[in-house]
N, C-alpha and C. Protein backbone atom coordinates (compact mmCIF):
# COMPACT_ATOMS: atom_id res chain seq x y z
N UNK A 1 -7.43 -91.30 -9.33
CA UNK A 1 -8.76 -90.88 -9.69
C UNK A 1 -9.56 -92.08 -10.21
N UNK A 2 -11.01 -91.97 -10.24
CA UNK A 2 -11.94 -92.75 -10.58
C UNK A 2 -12.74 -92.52 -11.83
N UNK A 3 -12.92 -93.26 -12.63
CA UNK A 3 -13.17 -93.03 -14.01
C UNK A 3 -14.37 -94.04 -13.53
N UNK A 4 -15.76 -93.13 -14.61
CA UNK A 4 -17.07 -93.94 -14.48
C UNK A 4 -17.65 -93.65 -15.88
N UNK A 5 -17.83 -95.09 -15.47
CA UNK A 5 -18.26 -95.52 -17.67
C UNK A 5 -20.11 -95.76 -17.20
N UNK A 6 -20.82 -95.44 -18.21
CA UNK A 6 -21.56 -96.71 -18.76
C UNK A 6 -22.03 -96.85 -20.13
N UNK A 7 -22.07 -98.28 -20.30
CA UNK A 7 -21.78 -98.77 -21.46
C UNK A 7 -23.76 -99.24 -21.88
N UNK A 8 -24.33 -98.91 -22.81
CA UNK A 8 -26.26 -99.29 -23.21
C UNK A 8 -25.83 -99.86 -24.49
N UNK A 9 -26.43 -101.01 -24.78
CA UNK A 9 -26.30 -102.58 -25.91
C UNK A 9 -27.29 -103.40 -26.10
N UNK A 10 -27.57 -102.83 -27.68
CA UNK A 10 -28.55 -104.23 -27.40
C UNK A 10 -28.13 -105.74 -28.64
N UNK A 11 -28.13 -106.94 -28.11
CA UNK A 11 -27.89 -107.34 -28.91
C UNK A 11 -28.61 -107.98 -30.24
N UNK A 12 -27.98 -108.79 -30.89
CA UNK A 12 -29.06 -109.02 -32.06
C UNK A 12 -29.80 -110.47 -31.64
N UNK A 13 -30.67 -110.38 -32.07
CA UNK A 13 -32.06 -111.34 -31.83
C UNK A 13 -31.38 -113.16 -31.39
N UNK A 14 -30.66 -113.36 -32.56
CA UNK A 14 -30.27 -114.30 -32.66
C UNK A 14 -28.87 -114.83 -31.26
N UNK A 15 -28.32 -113.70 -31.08
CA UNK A 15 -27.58 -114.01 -29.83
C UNK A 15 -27.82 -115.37 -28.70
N UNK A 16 -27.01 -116.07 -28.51
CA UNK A 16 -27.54 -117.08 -27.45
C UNK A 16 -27.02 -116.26 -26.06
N UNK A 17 -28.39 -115.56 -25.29
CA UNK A 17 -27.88 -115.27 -24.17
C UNK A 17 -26.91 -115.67 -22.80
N UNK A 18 -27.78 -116.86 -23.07
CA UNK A 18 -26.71 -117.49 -21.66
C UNK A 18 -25.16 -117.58 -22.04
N UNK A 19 -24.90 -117.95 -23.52
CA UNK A 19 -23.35 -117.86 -23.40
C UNK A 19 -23.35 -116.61 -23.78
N UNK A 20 -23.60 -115.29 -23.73
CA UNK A 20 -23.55 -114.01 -23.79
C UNK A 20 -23.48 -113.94 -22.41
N UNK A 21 -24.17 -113.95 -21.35
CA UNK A 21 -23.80 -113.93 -19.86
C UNK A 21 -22.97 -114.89 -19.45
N UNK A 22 -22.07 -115.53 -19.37
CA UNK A 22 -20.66 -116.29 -19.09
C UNK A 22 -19.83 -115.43 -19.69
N UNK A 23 -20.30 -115.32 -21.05
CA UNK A 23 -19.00 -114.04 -21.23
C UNK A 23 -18.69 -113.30 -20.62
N UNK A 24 -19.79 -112.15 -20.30
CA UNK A 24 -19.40 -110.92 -19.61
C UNK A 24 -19.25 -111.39 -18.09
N UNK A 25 -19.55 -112.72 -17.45
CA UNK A 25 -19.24 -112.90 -16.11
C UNK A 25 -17.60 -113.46 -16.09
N UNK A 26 -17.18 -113.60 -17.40
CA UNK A 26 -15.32 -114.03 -18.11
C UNK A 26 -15.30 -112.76 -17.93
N UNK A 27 -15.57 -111.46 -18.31
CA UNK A 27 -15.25 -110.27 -18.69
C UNK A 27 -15.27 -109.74 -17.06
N UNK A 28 -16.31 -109.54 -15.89
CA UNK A 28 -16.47 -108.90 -15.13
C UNK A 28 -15.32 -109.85 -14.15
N UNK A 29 -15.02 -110.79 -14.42
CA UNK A 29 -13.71 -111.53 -13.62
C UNK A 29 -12.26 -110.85 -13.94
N UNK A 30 -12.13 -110.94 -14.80
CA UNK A 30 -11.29 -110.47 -15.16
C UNK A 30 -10.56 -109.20 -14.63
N UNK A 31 -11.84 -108.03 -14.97
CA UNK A 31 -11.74 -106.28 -14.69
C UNK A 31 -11.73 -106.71 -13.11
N UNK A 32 -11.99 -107.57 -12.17
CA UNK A 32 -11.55 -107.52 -11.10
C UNK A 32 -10.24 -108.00 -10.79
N UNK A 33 -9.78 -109.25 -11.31
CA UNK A 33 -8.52 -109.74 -11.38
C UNK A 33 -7.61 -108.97 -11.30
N UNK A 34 -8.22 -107.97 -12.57
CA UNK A 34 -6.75 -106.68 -12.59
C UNK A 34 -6.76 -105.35 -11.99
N UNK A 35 -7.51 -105.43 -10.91
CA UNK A 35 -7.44 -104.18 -10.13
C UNK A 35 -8.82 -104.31 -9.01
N UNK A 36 -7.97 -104.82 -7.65
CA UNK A 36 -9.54 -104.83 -6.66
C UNK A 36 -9.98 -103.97 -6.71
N UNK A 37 -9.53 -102.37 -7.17
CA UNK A 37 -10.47 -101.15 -6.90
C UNK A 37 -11.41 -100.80 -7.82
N UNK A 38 -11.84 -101.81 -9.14
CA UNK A 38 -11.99 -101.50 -9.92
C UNK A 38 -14.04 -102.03 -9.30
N UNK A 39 -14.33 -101.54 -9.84
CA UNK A 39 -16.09 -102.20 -9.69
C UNK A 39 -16.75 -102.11 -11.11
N UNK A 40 -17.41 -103.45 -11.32
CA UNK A 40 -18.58 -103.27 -12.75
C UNK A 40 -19.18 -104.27 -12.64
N UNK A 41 -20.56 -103.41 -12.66
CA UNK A 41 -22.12 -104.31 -12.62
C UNK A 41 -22.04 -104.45 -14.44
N UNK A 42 -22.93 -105.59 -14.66
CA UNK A 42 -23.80 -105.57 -15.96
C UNK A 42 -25.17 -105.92 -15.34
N UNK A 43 -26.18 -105.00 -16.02
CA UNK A 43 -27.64 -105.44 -16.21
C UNK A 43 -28.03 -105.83 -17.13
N UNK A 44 -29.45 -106.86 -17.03
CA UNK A 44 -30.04 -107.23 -18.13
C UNK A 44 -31.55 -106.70 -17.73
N UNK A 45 -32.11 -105.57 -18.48
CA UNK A 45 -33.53 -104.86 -19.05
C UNK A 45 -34.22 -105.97 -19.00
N UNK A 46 -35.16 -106.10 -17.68
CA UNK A 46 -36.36 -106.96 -17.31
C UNK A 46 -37.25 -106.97 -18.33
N UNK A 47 -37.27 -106.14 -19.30
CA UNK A 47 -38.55 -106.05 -19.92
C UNK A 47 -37.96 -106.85 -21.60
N UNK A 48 -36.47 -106.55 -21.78
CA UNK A 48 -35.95 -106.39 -23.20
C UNK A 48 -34.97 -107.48 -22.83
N UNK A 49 -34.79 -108.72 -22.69
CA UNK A 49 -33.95 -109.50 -22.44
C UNK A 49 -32.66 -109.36 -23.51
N UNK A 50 -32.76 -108.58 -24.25
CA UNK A 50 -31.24 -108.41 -25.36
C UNK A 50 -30.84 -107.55 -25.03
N UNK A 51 -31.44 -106.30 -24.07
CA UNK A 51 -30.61 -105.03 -23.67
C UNK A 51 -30.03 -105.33 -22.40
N UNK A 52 -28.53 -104.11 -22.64
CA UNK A 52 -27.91 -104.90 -21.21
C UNK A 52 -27.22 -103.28 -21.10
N UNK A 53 -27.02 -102.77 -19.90
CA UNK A 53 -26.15 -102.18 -19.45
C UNK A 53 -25.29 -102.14 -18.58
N UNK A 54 -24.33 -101.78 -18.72
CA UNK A 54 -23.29 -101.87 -17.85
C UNK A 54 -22.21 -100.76 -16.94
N UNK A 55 -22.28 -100.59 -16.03
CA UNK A 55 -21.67 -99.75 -14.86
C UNK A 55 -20.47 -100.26 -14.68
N UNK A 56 -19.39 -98.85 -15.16
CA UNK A 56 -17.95 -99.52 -14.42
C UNK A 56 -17.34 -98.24 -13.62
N UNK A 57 -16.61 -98.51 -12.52
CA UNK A 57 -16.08 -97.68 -11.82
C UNK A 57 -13.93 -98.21 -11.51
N UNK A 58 -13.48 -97.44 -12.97
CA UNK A 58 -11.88 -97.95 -12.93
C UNK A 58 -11.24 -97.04 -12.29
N UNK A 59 -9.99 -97.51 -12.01
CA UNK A 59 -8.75 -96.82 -11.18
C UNK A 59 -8.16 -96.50 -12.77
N UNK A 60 -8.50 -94.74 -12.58
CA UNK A 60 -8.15 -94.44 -14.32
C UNK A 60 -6.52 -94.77 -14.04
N UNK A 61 -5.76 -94.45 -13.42
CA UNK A 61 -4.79 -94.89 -14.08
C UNK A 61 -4.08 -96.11 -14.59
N UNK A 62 -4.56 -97.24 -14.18
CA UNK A 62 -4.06 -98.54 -14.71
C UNK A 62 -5.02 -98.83 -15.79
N UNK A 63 -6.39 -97.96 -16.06
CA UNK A 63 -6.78 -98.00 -17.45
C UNK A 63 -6.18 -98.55 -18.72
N UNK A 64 -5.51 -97.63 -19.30
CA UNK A 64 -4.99 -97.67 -20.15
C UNK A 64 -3.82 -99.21 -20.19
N UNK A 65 -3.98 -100.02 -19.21
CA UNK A 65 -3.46 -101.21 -19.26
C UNK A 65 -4.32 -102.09 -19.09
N UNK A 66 -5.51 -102.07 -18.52
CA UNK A 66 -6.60 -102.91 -18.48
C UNK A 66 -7.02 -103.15 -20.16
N UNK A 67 -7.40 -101.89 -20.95
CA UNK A 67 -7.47 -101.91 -22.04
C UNK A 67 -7.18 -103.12 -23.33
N UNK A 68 -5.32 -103.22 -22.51
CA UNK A 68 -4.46 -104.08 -23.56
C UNK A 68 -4.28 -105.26 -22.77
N UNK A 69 -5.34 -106.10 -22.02
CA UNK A 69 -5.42 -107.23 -21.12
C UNK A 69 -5.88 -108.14 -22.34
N UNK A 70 -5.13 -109.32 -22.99
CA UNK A 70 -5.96 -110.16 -24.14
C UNK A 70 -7.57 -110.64 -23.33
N UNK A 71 -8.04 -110.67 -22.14
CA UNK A 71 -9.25 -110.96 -21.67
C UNK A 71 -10.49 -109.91 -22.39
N UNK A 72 -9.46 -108.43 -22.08
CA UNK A 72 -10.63 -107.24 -22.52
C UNK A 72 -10.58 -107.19 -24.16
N UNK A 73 -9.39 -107.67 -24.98
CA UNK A 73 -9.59 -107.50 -26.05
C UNK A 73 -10.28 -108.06 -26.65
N UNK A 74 -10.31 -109.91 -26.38
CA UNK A 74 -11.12 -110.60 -26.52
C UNK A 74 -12.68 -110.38 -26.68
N UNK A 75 -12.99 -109.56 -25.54
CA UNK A 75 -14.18 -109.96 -24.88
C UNK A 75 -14.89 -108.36 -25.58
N UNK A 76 -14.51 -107.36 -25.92
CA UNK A 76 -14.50 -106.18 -26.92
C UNK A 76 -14.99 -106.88 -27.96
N UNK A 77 -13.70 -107.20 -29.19
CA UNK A 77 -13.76 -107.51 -30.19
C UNK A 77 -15.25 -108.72 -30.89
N UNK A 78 -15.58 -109.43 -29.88
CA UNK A 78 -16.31 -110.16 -30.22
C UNK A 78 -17.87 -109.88 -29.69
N UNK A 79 -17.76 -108.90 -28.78
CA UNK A 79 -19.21 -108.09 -28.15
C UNK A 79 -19.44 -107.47 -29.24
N UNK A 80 -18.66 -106.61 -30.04
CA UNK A 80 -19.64 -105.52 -31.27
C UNK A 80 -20.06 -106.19 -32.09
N UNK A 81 -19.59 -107.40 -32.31
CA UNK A 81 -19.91 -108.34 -33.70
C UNK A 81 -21.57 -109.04 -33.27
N UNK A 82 -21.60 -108.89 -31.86
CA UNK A 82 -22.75 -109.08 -31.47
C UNK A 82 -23.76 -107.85 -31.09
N UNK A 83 -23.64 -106.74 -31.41
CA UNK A 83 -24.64 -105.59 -30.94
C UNK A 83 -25.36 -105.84 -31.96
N UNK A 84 -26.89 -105.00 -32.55
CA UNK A 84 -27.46 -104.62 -33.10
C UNK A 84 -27.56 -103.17 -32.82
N UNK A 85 -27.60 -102.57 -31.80
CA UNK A 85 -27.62 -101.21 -31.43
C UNK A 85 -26.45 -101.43 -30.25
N UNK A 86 -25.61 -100.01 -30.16
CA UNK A 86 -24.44 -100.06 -29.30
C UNK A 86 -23.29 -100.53 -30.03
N UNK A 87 -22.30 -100.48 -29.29
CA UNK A 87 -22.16 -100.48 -27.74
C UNK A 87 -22.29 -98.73 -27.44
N UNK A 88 -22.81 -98.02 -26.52
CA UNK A 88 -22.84 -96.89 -26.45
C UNK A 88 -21.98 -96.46 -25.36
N UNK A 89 -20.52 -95.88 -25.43
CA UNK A 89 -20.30 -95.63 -23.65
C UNK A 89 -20.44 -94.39 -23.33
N UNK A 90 -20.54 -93.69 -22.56
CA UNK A 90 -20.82 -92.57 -21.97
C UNK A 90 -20.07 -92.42 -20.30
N UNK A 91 -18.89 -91.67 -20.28
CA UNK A 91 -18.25 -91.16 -19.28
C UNK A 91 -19.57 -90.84 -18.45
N UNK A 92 -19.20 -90.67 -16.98
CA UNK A 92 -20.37 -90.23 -16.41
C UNK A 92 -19.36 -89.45 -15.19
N UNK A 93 -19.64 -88.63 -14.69
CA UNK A 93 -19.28 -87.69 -13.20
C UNK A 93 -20.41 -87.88 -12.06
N UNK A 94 -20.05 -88.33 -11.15
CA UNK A 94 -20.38 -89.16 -9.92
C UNK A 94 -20.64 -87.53 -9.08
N UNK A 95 -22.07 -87.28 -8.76
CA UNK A 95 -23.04 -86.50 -7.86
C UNK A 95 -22.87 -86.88 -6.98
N UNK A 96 -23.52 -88.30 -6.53
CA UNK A 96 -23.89 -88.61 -5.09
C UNK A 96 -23.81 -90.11 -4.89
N UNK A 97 -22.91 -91.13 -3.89
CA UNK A 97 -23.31 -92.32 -3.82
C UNK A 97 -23.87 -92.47 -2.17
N UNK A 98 -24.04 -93.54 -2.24
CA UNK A 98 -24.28 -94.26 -0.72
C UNK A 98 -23.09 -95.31 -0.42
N UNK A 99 -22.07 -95.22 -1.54
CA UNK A 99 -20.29 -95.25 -0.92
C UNK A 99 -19.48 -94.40 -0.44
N UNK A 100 -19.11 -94.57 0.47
CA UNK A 100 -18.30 -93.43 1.66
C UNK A 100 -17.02 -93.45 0.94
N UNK A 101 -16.61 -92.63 0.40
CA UNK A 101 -15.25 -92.57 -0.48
C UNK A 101 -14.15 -92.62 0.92
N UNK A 102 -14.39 -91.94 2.23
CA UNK A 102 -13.30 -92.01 3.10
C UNK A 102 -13.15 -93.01 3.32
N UNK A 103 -14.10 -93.61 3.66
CA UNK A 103 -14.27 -95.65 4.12
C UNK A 103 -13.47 -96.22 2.99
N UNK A 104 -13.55 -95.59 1.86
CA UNK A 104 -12.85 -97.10 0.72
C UNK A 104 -11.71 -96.49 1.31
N UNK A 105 -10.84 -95.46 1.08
CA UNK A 105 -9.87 -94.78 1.21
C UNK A 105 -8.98 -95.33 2.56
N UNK A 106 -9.86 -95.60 3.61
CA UNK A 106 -9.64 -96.35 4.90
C UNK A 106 -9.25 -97.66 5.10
N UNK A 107 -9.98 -98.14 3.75
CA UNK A 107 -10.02 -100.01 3.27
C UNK A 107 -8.85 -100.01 2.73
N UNK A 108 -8.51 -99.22 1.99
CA UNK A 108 -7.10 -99.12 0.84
C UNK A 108 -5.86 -99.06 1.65
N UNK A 109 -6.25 -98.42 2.92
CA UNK A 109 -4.71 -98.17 3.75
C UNK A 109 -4.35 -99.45 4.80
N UNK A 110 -5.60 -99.92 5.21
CA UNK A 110 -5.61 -101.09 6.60
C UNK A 110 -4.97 -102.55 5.09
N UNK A 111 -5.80 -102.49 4.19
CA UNK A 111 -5.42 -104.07 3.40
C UNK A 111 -4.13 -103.92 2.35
């Protein structure tokens, strides 16, 4: 099964963004490293350059090991010390994509 997060953050003023984005591009390497099926965007709010959200789509069951990856603990532990508002996550249940779940399912069996 597929577990879908998203995560709304904003950080505090003083934050240096750009090494705030290397991080989470350390962080979004990683959550791929440990599972190709795994997918996560981060955005950054065109209007609010400190707000960021983030879309993840995990293979719930190796979850609970992604979790205890020192990359994700790392990269956790030192993100809240940087929120001002957040981190907020919110489970989400998937309506409708323009991903063909048979097609991944198809990808998963040929590779």
């Amino acid at each position: 099964m597929t577990k879908y997060i998203r995560i709304d953050y904003v950080v505090k003023s003083g934050v240096d963004l750009d090494e705030l984005k290397g991080g989470i591009a350390e962080f979004v390497a990683g959550i791929h490293a440990h599972h190709p099926e795994h997918r996560y965007t981060s955005f950054q709010h065109p209007s609010d350059p400190f707000r960021f959200i983030h879309i993840g789509e995990f293979v719930e069951e190796v979850l609970p090991d992604l979790q205890k990856q020192p990359f994700f603990l790392r990269f956790a532990g030192h993100f809240r010390e940087q929120c001002s508002i957040g981190p907020d996550v919110t489970r989400l249940h998937r309506v409708a994509s323009t991903i063909n779940q048979d097609a991944l399912f198809s990808e998963r069996l040929i590779t």
